[in-house]
Protein backbone atom coordinates (compact mmCIF):
# COMPACT_ATOMS: atom_id res chain seq x y z
CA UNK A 1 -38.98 2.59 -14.79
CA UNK A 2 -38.38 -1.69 -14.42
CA UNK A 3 -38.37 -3.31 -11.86
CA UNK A 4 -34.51 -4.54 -11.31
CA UNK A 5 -35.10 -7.89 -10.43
CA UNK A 6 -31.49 -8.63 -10.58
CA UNK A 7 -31.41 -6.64 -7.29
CA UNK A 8 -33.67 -8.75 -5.16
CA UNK A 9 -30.91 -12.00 -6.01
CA UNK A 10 -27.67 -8.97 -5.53
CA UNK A 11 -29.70 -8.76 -2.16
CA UNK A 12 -30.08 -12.44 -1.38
CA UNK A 13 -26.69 -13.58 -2.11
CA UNK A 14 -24.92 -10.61 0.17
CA UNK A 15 -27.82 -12.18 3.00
CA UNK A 16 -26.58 -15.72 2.68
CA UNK A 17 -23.23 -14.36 2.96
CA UNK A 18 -23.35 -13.18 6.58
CA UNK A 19 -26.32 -16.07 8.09
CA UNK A 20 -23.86 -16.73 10.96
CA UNK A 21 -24.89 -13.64 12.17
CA UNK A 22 -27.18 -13.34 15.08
CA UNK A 23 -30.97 -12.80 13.47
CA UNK A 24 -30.01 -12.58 10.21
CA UNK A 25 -32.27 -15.10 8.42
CA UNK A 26 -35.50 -13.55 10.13
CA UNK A 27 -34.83 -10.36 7.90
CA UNK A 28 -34.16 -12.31 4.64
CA UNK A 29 -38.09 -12.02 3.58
CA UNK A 30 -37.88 -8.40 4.74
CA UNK A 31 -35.13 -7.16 2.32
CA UNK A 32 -36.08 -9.23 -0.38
CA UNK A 33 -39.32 -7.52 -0.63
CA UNK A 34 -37.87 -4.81 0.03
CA UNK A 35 -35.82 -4.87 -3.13
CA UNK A 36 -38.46 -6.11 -5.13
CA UNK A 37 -40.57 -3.08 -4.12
CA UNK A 38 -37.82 -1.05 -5.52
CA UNK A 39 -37.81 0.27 -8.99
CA UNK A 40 -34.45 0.90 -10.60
CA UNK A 41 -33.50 1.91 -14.17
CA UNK A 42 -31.31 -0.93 -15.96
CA UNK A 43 -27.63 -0.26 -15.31
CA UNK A 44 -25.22 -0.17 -17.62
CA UNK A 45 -21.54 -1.09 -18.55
CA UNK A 46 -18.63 1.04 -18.74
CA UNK A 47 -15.39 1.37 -19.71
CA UNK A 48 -13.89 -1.41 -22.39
CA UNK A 49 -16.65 -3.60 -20.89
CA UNK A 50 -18.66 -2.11 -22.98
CA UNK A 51 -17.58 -3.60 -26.65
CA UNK A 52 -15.89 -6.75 -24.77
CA UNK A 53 -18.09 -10.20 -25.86
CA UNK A 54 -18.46 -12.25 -22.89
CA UNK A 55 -15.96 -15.14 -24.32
CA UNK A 56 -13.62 -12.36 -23.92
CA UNK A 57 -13.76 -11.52 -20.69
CA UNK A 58 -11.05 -12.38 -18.13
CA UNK A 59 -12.83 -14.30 -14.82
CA UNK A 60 -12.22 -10.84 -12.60
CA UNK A 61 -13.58 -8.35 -16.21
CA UNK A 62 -16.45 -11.30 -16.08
CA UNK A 63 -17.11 -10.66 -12.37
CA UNK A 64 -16.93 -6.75 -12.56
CA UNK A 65 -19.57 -6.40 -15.29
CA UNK A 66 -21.96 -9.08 -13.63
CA UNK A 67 -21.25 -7.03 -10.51
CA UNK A 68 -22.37 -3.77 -12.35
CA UNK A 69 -25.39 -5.17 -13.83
CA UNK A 70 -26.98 -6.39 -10.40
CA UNK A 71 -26.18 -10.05 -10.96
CA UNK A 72 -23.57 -10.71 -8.39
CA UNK A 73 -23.11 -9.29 -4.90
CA UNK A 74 -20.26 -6.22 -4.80
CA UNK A 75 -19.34 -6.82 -1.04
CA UNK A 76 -17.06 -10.07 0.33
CA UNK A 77 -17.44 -10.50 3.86
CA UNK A 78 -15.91 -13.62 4.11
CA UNK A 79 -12.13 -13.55 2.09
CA UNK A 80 -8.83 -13.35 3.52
CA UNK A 81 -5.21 -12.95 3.22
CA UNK A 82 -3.44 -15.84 5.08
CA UNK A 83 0.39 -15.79 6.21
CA UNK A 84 0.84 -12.99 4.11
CA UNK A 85 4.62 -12.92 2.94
CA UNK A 86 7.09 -10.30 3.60
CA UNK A 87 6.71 -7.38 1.49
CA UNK A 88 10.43 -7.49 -0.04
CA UNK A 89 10.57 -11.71 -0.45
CA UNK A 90 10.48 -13.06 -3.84
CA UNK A 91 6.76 -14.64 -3.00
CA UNK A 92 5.48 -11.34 -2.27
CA UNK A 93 6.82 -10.03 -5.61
CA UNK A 94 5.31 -12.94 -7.74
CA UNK A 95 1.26 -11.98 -5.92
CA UNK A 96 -0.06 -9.22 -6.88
CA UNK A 97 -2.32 -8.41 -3.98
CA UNK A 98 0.94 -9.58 -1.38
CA UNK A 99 1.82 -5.55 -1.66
CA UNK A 100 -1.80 -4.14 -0.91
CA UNK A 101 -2.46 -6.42 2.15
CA UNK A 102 0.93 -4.49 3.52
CA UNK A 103 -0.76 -1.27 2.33
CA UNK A 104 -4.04 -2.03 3.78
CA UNK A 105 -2.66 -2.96 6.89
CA UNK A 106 -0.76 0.22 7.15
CA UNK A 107 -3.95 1.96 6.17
CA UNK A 108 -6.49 0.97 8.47
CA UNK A 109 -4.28 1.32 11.29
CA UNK A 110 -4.16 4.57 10.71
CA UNK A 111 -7.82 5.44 10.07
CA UNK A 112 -9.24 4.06 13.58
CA UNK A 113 -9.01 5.68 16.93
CA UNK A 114 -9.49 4.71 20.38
CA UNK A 115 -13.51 4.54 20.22
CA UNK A 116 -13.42 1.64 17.26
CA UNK A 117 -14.33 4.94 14.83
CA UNK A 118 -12.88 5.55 11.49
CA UNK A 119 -10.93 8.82 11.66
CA UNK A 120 -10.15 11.77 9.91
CA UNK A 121 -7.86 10.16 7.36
CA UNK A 122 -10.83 7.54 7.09
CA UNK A 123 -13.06 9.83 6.02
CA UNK A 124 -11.04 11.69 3.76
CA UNK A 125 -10.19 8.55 2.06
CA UNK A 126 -13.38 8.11 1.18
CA UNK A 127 -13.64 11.40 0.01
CA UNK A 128 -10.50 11.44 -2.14
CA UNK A 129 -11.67 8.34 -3.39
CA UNK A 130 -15.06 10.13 -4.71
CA UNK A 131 -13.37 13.12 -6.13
CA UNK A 132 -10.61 11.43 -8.15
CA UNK A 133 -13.14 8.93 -9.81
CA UNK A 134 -16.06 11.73 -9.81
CA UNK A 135 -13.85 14.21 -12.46
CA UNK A 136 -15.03 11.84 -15.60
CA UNK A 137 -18.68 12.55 -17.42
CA UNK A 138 -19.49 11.23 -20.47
CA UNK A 139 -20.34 14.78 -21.58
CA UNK A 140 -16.36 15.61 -21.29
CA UNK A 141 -14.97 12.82 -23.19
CA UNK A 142 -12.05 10.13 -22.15
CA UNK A 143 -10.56 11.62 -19.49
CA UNK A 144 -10.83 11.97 -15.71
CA UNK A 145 -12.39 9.09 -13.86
CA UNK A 146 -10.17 7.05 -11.21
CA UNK A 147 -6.62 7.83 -12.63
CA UNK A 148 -4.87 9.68 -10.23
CA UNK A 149 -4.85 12.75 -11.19
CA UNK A 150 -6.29 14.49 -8.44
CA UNK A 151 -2.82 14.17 -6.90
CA UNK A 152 -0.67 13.68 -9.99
CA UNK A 153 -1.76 17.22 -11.81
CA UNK A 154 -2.18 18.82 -8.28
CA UNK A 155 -6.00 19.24 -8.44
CA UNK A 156 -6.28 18.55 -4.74
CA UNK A 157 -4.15 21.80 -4.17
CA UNK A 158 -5.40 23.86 -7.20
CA UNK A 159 -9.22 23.35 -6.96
CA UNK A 160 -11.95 24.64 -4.67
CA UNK A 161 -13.88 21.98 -4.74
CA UNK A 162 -11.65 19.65 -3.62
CA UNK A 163 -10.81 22.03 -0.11
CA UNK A 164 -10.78 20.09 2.88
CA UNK A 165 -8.58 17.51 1.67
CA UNK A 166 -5.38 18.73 2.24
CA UNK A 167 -4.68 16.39 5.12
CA UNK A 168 -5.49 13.30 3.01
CA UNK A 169 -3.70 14.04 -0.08
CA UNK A 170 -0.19 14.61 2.20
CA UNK A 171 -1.06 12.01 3.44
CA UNK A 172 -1.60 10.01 0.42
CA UNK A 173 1.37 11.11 -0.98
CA UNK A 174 3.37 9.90 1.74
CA UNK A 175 2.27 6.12 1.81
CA UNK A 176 2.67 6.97 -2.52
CA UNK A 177 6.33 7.45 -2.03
CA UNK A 178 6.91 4.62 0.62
CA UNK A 179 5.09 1.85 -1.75
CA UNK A 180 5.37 3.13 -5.78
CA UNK A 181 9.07 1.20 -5.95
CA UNK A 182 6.55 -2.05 -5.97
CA UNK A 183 5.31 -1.24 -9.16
CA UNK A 184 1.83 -0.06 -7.75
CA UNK A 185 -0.28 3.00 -9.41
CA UNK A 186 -1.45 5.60 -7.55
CA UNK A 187 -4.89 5.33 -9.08
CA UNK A 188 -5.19 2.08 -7.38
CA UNK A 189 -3.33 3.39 -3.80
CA UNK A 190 -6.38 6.31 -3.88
CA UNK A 191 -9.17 4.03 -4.22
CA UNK A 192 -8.04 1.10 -2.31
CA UNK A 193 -7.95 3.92 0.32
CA UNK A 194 -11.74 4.37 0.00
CA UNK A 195 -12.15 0.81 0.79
CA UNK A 196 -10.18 0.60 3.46
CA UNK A 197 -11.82 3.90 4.69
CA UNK A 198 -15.20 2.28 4.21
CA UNK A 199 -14.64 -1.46 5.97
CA UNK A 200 -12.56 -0.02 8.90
CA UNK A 201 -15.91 2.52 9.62
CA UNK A 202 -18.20 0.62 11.82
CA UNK A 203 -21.07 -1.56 10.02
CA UNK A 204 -19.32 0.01 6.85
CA UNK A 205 -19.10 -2.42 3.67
CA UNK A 206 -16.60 -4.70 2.55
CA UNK A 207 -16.42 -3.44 -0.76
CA UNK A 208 -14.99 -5.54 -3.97
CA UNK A 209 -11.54 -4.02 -4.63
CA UNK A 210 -9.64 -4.12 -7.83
CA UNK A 211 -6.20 -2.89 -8.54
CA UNK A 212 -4.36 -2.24 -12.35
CA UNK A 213 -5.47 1.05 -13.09
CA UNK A 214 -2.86 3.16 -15.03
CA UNK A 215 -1.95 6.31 -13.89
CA UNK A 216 -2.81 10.20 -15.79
CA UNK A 217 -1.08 13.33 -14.81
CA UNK A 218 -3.41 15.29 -17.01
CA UNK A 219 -6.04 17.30 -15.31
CA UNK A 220 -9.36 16.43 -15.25
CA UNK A 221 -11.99 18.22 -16.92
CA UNK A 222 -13.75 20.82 -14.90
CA UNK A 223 -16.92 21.13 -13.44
CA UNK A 224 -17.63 17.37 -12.81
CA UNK A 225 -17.69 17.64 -9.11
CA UNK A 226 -21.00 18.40 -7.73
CA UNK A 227 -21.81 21.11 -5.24
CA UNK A 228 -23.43 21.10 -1.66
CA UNK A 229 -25.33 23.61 -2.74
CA UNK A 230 -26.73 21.90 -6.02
CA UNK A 231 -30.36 21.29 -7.11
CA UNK A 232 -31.84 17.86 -7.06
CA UNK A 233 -31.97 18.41 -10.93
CA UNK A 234 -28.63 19.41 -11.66
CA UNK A 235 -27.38 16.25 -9.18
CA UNK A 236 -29.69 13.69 -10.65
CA UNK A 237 -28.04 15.21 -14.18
CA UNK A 238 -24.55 15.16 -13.41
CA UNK A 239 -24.23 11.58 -12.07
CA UNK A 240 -26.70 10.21 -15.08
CA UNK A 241 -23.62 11.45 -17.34
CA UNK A 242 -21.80 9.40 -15.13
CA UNK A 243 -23.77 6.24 -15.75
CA UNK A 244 -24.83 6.52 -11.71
CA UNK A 245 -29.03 6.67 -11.39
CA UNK A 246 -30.82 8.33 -8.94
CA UNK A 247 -30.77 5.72 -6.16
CA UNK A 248 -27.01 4.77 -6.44
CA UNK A 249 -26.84 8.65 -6.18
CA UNK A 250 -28.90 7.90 -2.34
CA UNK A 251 -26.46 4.85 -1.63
CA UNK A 252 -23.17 6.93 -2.57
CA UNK A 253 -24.75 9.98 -0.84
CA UNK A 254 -25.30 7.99 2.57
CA UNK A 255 -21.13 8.16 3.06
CA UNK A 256 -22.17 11.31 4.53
CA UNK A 257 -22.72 9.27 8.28
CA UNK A 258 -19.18 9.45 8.51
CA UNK A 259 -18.47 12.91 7.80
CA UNK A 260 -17.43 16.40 9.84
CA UNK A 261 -17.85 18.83 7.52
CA UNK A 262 -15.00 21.20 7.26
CA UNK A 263 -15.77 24.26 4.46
CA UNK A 264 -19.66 24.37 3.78
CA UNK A 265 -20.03 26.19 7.05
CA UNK A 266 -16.74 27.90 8.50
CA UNK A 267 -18.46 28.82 11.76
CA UNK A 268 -19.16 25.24 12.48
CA UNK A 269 -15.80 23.38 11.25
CA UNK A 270 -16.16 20.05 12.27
CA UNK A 271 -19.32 19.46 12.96
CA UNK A 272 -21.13 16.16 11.98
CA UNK A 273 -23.46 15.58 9.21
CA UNK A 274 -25.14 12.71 11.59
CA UNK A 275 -25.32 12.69 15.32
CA UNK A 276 -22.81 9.45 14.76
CA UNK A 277 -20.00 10.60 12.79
CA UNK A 278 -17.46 7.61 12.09
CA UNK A 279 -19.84 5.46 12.53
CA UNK A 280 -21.44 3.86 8.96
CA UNK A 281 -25.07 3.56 10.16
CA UNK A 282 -28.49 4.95 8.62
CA UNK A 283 -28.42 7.56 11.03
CA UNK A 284 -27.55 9.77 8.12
CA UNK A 285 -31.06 9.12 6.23
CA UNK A 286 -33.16 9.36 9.28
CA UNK A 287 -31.87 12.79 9.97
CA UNK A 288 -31.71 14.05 6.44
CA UNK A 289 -35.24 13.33 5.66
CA UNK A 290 -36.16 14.81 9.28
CA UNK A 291 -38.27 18.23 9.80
CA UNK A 292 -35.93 19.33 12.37
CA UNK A 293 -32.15 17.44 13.10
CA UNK A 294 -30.00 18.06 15.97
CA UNK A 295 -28.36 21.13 17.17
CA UNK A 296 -24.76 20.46 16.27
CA UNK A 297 -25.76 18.89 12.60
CA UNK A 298 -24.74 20.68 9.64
CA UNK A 299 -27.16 19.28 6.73
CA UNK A 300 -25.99 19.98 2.92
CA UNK A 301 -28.28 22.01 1.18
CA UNK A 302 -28.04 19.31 -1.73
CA UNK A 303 -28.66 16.95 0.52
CA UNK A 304 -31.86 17.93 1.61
CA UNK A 305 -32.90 18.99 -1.74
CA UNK A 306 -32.44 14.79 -2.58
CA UNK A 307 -33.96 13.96 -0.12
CA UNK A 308 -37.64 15.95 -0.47
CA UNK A 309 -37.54 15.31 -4.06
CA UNK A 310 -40.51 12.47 -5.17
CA UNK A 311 -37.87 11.32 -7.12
CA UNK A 312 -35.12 10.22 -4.93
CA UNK A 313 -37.09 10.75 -1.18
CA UNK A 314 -37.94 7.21 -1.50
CA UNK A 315 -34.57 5.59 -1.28
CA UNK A 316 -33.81 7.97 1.82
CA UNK A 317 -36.84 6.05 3.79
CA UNK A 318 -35.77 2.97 2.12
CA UNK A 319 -32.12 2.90 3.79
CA UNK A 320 -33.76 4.83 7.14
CA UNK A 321 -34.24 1.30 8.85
CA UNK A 322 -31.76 0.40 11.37
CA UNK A 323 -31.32 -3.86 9.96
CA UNK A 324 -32.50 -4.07 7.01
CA UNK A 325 -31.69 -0.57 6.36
CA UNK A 326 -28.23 -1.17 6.69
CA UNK A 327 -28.20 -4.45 4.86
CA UNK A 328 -29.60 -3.17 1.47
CA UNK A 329 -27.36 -0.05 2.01
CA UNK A 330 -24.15 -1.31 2.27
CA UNK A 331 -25.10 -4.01 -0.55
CA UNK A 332 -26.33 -0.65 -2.34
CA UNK A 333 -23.61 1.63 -2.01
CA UNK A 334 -20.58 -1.34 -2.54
CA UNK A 335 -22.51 -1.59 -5.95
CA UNK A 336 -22.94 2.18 -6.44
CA UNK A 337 -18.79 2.96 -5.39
CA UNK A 338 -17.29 -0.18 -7.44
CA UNK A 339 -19.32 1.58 -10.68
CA UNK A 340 -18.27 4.67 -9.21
CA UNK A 341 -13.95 3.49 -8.58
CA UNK A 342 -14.70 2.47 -12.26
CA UNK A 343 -15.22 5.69 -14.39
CA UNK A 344 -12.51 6.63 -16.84
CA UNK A 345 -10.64 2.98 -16.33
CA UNK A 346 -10.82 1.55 -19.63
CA UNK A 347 -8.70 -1.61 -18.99
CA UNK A 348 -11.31 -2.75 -16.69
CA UNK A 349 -10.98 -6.26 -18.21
CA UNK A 350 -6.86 -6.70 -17.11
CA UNK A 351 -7.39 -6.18 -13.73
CA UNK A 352 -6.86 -8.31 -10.52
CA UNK A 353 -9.04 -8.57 -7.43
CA UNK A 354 -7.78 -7.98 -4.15
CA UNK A 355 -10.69 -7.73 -1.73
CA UNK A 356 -9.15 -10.35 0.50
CA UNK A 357 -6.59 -7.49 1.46
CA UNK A 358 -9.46 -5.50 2.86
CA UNK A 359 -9.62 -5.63 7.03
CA UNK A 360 -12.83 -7.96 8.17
CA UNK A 361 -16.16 -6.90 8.26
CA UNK A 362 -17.13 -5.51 11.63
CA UNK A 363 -20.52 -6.52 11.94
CA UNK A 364 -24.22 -5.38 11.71
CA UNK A 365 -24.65 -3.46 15.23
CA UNK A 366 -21.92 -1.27 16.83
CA UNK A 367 -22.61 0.58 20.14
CA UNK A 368 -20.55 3.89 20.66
CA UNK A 369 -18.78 3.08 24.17
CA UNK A 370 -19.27 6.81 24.98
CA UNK A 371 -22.88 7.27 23.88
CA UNK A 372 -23.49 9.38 26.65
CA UNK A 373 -20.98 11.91 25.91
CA UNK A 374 -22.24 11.23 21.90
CA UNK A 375 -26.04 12.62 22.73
CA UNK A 376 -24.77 14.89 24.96
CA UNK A 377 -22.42 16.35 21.80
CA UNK A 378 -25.52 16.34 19.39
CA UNK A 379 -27.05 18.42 21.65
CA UNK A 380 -24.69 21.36 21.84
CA UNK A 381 -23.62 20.67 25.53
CA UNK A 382 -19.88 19.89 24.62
CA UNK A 383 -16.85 21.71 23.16
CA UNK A 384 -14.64 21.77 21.14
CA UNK A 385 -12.27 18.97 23.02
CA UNK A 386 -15.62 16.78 22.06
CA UNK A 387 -15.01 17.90 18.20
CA UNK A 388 -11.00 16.95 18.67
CA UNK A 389 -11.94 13.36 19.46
CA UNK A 390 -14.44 13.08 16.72
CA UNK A 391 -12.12 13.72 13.96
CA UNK A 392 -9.91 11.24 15.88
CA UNK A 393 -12.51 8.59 16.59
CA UNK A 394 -11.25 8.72 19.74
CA UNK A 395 -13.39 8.67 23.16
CA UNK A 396 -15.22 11.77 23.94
CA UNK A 397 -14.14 12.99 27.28
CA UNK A 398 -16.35 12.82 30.10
């Protein structure tokens, strides 16, 4: 395998992005030979990128496939929406992205509870976000990929693998019928969500968002979904097919520090897949690649089989480190999920950016304000109130 050295500068330029904060620049060295160290397979380009010429491309097609080939940095920390309009004034109407900084507003609002953790709906987001964009493969033609048809042709209802999202997708549907009149797709409301679910989680990316996807009510193919259960081999298969290598695989897999699982183990519903659930740390890899994790973690057997494999283990101790750790992460998995939001969208090249609807960054560190009650969950001495509050992000009770 080459070395990538397009993702030592990807690394760089999301560093000099965020030097105002606090100790930053002492870690530049550190993840930049870091990422050097770092072997990666050359990426490739998807959708009608791939047989656009680059005097073709639009600036935001232009920015997409430099972003997807490790040349420019996937996450904005830094953009915003000023004096946004009202969402029914003619200036609203004439900006694209004046509708999705109402929507994103409305979002994250609703995905954060009283502890600064992203929820429930946060999470599921996220989720919804993976398994609408996760249903193409190169293996099963044109269709699936980020079109909305995880709602539109009712797989959310209709397929087992998608159980546990029931809450999201009414949900979804909901803020779908309050906001389609403005001439938005539902494609675009389901993975805007995953932003939003990502940036509102503590220390969680701001991820690169794009909207102008066209809606599909035809079902995706089947069996493009991967399984908890699933052998490092059959994982490292599946997402190849969908142009996503091994270590992308890692950074998209690492969305797990957020989780409470709900139908891998019945007798455990809602129990964490990290001892910091709505929290976006590296807690995740540190655990996953342990011997032995913490009483009330439930670890996915595919999971684990990633993570002891010589051919993925790596990236796991790679994003274990607390700083730099999370740096290269979230610079990793923005890359890894704006590929991923990407699959089946074949008019990449018309579409509009609208990161600077996205709610700020919230920093590098975040301290749980009831870490006591937090180790004291991990360890099996709470009940189920404790689980209640999780899925909330509320405050454990005392």
């Amino acid at each position: 395998m080459k070395v990538s050295t397009a993702n030592v500068a990807a690394v760089v330029m999301a560093v000099r992005a965020v030097v105002s904060y606090p100790g930053i620049k002492d870690t530049i060295g550190q993840i930049s030979s870091q990422a050097a160290a770092s072997p990666s397979s050359e990426p490739e380009l998807i959708g009608d990128l791939v047989h656009l010429s680059e005097h073709s491309l639009t600036p935001t097609g232009r920015a997409i496939k430099h972003i997807l080939l490790g040349q420019l940095s996937p996450q904005s920390l830094v953009s915003t929406y000023d004096a946004v309009p009202m969402k029914d004034s003619p200036a609203c109407a004439a900006d694209t992205c004046c509708i999705w900084k109402h929507i994103a507003d409305e979002l994250s609002a609703a995905m954060v509870g009283t502890a600064s953790r992203c929820n429930k709906l946060a999470r599921g987001a996220v989720r919804l976000g993976f398994h609408d964009a996760g249903g193409w493969s190169r293996k099963t033609g044109l269709g699936g990929g980020a079109d909305g048809s995880i709602l539109l042709a009712k797989e959310c209802e209709e397929r087992r693998e998608n159980g546990g999202l029931e809450v999201i997708c009414a949900q979804m549907r909901v803020w779908w019928a309050k906001y389609k009149s403005y001439g938005i797709s539902l494609a675009d409301l389901i993975q805007m969500g995953a932003t939003v679910g990502t940036v509102v989680c503590p220390q969680g990316p701001r991820i690169r968002s794009f909207v102008g996807r066209q809606d599909n009510a035809t079902p995706a193919p089947h069996g493009n979904l991967p399984s908890a259960f699933a052998s490092a081999d059959s994982l490292l298969r599946m997402f190849a097919d969908k142009t996503i290598s091994a270590q992308d695989l890692v950074a998209l897999l690492g969305a797990h520090t957020a989780s409470q699982q709900t139908t891998i183990d019945r007798n455990r519903t809602g129990a964490p897949q990290d001892t910091t659930p709505g929290v976006w740390d590296t807690v995740y890899f540190r655990e996953t690649i342990a011997e032995r994790c913490p009483q009330q973690i439930v670890r996915f057997v595919s999971d684990r089989n990633l993570a002891t494999d010589p051919r993925t283990n790596a990236y796991f101790g790679m994003y274990a480190g607390k700083l730099t750790g999370q740096m290269r992460w979230n610079e990793d998995y923005a890359r890894a999920y704006v590929r991923l939001s990407l699959l089946g969208v074949y008019n990449i090249n018309d579409l509009t950016e609208c990161t600077k609807v996205l709610p700020g960054f919230t920093g590098w560190r975040f301290e749980n304000p009831d870490e006591e009650q937090m180790v004291r969950y991990a360890n099996g001495e709470l009940g189920g109130n404790a689980d209640a509050a999780l899925e909330a992000g509320d405050l454990i009770p005392g």
